[in-house]
PDB file of N, CA and C in Angstrom:
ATOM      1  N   UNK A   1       0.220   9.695   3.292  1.00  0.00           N
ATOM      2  CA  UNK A   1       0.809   9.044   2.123  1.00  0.00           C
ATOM      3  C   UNK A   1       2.231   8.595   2.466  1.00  0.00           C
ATOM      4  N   UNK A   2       2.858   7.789   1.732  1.00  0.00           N
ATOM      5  CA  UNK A   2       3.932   7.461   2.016  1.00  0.00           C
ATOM      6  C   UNK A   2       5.233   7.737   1.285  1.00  0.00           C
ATOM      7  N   UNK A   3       6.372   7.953   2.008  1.00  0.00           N
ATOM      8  CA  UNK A   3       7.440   9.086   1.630  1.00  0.00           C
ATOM      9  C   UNK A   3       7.658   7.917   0.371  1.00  0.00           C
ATOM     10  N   UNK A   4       8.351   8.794   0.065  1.00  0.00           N
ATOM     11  CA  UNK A   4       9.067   8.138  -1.634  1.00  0.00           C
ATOM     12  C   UNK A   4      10.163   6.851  -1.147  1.00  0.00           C
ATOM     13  N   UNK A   5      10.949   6.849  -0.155  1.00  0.00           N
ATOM     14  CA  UNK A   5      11.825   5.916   0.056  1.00  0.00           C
ATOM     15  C   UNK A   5      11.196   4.926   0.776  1.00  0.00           C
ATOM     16  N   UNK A   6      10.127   4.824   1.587  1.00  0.00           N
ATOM     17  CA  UNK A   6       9.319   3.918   1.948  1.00  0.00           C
ATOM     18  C   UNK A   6       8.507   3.057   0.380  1.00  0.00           C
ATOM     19  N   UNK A   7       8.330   3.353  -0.437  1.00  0.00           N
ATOM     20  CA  UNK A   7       7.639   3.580  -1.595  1.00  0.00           C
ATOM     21  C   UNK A   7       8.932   2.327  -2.260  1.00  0.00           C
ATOM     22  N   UNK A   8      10.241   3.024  -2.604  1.00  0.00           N
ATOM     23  CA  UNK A   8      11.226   1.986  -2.979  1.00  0.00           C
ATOM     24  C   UNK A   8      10.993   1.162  -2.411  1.00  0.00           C
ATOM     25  N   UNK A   9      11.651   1.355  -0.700  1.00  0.00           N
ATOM     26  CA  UNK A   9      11.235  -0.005  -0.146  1.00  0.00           C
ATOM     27  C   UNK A   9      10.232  -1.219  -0.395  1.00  0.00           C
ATOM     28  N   UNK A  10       8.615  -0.743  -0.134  1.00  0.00           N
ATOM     29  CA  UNK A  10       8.000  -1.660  -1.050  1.00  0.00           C
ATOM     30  C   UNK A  10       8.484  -2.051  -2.106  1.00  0.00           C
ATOM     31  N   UNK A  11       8.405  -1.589  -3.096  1.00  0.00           N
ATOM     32  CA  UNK A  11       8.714  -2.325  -4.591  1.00  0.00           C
ATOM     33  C   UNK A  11       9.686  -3.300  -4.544  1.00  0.00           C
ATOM     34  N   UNK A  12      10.757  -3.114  -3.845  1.00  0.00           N
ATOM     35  CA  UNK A  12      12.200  -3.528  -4.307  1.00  0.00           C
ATOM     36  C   UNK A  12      11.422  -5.099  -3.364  1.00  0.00           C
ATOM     37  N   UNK A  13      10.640  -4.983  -1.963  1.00  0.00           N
ATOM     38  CA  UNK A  13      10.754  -5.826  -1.415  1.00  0.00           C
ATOM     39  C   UNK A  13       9.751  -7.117  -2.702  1.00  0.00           C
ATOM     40  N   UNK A  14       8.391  -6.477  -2.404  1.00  0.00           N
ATOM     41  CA  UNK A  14       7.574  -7.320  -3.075  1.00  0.00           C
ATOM     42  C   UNK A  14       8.523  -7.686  -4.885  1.00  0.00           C
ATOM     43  N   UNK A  15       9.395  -6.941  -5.510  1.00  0.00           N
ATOM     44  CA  UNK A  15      10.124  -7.197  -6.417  1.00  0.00           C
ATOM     45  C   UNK A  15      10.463  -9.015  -5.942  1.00  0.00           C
ATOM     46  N   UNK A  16      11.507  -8.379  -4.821  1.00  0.00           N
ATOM     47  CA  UNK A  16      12.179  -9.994  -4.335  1.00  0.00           C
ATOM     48  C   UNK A  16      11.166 -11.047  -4.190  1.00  0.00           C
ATOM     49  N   UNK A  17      10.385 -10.624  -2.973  1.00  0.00           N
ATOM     50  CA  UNK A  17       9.689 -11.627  -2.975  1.00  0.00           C
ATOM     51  C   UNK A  17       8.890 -12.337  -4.151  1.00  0.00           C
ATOM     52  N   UNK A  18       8.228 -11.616  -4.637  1.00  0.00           N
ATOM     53  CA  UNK A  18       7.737 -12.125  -5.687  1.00  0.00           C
ATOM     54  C   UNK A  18       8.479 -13.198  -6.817  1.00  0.00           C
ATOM     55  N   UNK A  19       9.593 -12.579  -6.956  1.00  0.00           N
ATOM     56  CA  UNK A  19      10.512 -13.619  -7.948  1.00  0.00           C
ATOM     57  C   UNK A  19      10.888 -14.809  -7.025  1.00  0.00           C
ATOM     58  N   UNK A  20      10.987 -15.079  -5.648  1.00  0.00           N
ATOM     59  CA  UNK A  20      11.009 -16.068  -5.178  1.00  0.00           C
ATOM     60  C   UNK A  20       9.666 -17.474  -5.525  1.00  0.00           C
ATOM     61  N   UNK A  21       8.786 -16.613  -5.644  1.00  0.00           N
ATOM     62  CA  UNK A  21       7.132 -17.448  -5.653  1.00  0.00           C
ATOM     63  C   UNK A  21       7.212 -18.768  -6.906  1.00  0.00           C
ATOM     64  N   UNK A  22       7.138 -19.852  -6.518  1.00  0.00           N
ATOM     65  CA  UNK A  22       7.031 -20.918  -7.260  1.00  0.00           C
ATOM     66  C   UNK A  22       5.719 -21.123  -8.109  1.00  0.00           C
ATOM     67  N   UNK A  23       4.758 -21.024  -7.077  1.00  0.00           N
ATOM     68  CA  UNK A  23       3.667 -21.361  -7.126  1.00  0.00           C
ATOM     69  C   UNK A  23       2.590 -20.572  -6.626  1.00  0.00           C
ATOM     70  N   UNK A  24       2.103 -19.647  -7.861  1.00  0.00           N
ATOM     71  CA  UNK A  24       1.596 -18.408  -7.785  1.00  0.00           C
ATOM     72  C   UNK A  24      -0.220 -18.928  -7.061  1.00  0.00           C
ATOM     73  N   UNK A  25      -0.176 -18.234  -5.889  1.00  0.00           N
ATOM     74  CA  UNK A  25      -1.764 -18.336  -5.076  1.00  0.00           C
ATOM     75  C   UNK A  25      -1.606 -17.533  -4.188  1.00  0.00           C
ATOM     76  N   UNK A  26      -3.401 -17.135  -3.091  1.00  0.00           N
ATOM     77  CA  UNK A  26      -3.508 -16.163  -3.038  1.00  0.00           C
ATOM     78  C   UNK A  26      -2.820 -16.730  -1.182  1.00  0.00           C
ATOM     79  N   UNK A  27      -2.478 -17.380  -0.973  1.00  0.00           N
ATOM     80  CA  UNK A  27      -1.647 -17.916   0.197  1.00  0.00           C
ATOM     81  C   UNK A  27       0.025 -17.285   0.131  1.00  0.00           C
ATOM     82  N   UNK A  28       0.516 -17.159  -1.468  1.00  0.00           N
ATOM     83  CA  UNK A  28       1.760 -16.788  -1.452  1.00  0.00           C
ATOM     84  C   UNK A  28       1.845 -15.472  -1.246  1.00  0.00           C
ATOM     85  N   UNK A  29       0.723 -14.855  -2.141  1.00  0.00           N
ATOM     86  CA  UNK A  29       1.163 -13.200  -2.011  1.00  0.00           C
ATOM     87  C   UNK A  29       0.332 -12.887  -0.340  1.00  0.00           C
ATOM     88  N   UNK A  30      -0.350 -13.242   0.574  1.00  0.00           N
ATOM     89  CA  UNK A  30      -0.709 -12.947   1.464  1.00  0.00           C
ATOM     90  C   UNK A  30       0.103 -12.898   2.473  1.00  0.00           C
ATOM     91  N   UNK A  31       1.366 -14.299   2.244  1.00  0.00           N
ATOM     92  CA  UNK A  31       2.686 -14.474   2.313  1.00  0.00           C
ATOM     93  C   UNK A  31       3.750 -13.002   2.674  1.00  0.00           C
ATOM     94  N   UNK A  32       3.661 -12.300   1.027  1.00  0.00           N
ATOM     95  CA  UNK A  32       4.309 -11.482   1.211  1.00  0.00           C
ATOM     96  C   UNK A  32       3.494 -10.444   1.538  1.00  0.00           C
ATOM     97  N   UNK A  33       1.778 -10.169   1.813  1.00  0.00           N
ATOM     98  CA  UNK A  33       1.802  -8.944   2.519  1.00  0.00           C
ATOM     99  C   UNK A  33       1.950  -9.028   4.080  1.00  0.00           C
ATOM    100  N   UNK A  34       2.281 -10.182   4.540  1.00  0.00           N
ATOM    101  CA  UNK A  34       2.653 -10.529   6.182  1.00  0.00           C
ATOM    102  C   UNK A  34       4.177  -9.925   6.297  1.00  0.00           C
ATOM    103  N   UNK A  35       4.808 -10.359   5.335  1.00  0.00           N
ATOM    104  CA  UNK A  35       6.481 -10.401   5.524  1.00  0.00           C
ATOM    105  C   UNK A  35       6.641  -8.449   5.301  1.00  0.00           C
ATOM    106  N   UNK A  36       6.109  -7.831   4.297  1.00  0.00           N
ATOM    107  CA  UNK A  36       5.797  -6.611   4.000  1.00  0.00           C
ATOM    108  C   UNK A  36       5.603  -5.927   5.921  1.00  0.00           C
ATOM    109  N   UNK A  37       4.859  -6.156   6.095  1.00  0.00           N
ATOM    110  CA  UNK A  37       4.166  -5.727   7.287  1.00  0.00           C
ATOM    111  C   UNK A  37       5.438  -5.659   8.264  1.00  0.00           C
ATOM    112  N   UNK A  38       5.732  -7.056   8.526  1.00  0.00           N
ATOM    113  CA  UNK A  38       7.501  -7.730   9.254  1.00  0.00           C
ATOM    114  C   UNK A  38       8.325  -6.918   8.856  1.00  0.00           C
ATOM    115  N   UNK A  39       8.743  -6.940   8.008  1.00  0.00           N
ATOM    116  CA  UNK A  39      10.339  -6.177   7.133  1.00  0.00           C
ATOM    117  C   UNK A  39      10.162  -4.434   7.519  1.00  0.00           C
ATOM    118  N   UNK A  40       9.316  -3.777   7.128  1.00  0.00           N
ATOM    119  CA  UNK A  40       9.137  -2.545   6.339  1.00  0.00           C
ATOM    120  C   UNK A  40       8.191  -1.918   6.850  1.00  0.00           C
ATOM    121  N   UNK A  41       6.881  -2.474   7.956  1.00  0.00           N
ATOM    122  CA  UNK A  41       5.895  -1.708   8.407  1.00  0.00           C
ATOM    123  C   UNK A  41       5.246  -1.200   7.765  1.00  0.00           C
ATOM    124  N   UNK A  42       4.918  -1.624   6.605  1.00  0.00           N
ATOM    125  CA  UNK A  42       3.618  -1.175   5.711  1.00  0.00           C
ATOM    126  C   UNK A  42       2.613  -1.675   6.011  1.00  0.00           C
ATOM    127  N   UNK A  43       1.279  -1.342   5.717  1.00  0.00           N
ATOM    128  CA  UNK A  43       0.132  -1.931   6.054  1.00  0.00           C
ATOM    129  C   UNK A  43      -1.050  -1.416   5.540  1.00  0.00           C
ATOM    130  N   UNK A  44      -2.225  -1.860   5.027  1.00  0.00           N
ATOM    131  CA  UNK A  44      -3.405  -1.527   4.445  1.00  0.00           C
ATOM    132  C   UNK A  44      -3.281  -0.912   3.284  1.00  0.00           C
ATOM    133  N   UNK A  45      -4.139   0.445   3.042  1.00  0.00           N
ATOM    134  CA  UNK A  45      -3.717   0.839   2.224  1.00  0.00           C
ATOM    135  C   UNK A  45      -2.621   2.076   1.557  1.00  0.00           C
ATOM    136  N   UNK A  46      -1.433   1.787   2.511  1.00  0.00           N
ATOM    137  CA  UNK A  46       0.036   2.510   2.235  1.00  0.00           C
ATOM    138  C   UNK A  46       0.478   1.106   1.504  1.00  0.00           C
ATOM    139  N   UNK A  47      -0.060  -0.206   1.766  1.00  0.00           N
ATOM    140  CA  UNK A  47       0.863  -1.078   1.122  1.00  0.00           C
ATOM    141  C   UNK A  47       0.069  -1.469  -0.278  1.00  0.00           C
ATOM    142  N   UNK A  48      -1.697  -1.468  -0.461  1.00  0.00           N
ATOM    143  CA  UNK A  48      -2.085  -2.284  -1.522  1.00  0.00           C
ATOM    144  C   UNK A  48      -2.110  -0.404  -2.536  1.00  0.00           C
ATOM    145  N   UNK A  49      -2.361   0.766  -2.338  1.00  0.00           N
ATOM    146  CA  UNK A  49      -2.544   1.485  -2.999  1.00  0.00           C
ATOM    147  C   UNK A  49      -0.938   1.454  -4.043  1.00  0.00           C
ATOM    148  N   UNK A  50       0.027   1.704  -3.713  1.00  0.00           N
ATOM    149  CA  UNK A  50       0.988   1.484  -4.675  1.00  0.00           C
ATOM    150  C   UNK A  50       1.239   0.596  -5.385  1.00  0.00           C
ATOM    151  N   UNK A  51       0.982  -0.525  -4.654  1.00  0.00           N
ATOM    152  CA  UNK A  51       1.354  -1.753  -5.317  1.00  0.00           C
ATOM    153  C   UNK A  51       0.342  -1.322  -6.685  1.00  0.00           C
ATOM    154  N   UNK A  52      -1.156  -1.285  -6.362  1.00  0.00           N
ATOM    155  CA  UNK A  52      -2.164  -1.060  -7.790  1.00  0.00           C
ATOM    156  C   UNK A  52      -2.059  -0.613  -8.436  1.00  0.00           C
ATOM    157  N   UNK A  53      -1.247   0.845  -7.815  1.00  0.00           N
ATOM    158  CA  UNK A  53      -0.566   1.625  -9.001  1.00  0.00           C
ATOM    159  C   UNK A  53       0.519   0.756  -9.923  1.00  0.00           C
ATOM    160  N   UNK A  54       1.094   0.817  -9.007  1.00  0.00           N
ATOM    161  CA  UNK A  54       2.012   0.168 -10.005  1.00  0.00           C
ATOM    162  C   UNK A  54       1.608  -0.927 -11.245  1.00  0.00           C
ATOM    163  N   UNK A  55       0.939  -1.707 -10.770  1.00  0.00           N
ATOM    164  CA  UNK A  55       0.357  -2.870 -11.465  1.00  0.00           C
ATOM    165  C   UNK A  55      -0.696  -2.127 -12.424  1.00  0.00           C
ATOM    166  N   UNK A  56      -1.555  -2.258 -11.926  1.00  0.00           N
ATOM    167  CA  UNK A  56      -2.842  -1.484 -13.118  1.00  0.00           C
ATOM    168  C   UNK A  56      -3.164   0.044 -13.655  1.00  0.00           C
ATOM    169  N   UNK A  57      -2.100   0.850 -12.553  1.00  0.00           N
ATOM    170  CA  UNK A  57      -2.506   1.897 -12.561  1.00  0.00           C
ATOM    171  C   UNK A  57      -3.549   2.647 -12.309  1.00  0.00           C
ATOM    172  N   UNK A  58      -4.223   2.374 -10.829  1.00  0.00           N
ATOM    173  CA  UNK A  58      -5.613   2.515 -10.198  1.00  0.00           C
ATOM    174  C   UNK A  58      -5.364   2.315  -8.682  1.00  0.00           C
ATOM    175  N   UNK A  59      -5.778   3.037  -8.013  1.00  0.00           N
ATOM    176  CA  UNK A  59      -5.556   2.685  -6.388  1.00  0.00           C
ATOM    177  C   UNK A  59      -6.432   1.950  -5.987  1.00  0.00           C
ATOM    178  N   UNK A  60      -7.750   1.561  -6.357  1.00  0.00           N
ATOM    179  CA  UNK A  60      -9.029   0.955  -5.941  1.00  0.00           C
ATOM    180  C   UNK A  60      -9.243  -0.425  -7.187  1.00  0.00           C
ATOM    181  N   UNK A  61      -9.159  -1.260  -6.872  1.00  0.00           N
ATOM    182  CA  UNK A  61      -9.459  -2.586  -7.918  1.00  0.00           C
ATOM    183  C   UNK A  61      -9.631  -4.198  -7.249  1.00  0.00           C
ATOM    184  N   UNK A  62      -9.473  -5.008  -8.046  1.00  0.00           N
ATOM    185  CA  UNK A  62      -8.966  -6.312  -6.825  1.00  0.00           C
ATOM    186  C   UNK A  62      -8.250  -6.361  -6.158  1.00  0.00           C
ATOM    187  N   UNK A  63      -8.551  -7.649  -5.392  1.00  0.00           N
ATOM    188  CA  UNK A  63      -7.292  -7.836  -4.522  1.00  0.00           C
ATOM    189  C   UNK A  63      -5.927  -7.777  -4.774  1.00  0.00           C
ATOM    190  N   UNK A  64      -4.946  -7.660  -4.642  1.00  0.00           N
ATOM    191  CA  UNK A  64      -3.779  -8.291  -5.274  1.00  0.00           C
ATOM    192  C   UNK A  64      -3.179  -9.644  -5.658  1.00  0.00           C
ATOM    193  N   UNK A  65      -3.577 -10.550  -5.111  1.00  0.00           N
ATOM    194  CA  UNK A  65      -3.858 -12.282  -5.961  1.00  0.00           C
ATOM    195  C   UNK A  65      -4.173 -12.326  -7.213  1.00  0.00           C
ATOM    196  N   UNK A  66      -5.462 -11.701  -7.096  1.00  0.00           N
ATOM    197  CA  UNK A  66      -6.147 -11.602  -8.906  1.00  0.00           C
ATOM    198  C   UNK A  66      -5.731 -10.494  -9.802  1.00  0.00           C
ATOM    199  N   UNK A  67      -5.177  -9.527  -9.238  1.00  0.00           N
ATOM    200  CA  UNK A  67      -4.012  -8.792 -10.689  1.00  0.00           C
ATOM    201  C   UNK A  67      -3.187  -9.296 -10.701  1.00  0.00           C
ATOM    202  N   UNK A  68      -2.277 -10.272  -9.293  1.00  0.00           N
ATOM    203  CA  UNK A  68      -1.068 -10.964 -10.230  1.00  0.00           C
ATOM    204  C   UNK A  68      -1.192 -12.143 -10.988  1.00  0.00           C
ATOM    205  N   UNK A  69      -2.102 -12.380 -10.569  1.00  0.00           N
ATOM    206  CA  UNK A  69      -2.611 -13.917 -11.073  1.00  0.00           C
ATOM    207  C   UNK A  69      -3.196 -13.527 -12.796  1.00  0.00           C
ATOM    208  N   UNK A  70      -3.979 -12.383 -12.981  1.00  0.00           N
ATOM    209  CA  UNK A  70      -4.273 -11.843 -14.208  1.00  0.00           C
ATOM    210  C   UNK A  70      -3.200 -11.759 -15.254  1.00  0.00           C
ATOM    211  N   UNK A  71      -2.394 -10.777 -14.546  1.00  0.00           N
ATOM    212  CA  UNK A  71      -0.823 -10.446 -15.079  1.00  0.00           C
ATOM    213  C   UNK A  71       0.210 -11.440 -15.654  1.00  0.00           C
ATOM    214  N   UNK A  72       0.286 -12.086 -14.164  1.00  0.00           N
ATOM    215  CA  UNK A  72       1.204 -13.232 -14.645  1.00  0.00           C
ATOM    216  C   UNK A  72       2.606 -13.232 -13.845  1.00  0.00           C
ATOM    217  N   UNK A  73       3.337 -13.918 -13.401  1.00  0.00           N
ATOM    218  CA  UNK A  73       4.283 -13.040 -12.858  1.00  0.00           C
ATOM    219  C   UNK A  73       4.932 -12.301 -13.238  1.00  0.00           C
ATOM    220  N   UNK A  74       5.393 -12.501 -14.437  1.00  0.00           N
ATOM    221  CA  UNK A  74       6.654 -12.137 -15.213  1.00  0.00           C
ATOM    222  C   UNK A  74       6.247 -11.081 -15.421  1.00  0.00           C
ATOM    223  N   UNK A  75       5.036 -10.282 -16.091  1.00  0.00           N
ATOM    224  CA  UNK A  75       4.596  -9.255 -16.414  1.00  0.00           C
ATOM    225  C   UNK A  75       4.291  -8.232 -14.754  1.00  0.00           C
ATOM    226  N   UNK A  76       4.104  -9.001 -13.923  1.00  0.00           N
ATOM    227  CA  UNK A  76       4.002  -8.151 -12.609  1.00  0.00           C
ATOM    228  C   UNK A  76       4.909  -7.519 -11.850  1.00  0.00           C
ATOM    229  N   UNK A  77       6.151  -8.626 -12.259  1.00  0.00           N
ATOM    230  CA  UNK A  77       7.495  -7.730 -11.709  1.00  0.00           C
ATOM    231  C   UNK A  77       8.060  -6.992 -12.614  1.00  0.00           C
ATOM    232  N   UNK A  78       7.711  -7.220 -14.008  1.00  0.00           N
ATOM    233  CA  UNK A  78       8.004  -5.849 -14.806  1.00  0.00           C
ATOM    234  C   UNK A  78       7.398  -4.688 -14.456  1.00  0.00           C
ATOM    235  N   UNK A  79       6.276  -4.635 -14.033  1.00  0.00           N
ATOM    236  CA  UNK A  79       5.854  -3.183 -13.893  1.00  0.00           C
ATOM    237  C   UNK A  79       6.104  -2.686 -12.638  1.00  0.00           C
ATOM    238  N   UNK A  80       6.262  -3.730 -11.698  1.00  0.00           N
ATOM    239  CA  UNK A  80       6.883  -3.297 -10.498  1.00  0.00           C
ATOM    240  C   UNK A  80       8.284  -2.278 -10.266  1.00  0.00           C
ATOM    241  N   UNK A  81       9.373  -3.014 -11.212  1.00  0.00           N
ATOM    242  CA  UNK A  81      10.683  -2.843 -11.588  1.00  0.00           C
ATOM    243  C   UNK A  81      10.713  -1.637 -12.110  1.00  0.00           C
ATOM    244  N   UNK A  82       9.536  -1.105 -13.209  1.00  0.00           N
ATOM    245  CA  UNK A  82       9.294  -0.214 -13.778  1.00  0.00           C
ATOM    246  C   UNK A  82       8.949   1.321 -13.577  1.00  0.00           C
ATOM    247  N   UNK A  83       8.208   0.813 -11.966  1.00  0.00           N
ATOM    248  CA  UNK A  83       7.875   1.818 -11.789  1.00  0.00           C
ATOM    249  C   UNK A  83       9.200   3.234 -11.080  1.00  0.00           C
TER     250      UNK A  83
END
């Protein structure tokens, strides 16, 4: 599992990135799980299990395209922020 400050790390990153995204598709956020990977060394599921949490509150669900795309952005970096 992954330590708690690795854990910030994600959030805060996909936080940024995400508010950068113009044009929400599944090319952008794949985007940021490349740059994720680059930056921070996350990968599989140390990187999509939190994120789900965070978002739906479930470690196992869709991809991450289609909960943010569900969500919306605005509502995705709230719960991100939130958590």
């Amino acid at each position: 599992m992954l330590a708690e400050f690795k854990c910030k790390d994600l959030f805060k990153l996909w936080y940024n990135e995400l508010s950068k995204i113009n044009e929400l598709n599944s090319n952008s956020i794949k985007n940021i799980v490349n740059i994720t990977n680059t930056k921070i060394g996350i990968t599989g599921k140390s990187l999509f299990f939190p994120l789900r949490i965070a978002l739906i509150g479930q470690t196992h669900g869709p991809d991450l395209y289609t909960i943010i795309n569900i969500l919306g952005k605005k509502e995705s970096l709230k719960r991100i922020a939130n958590v």
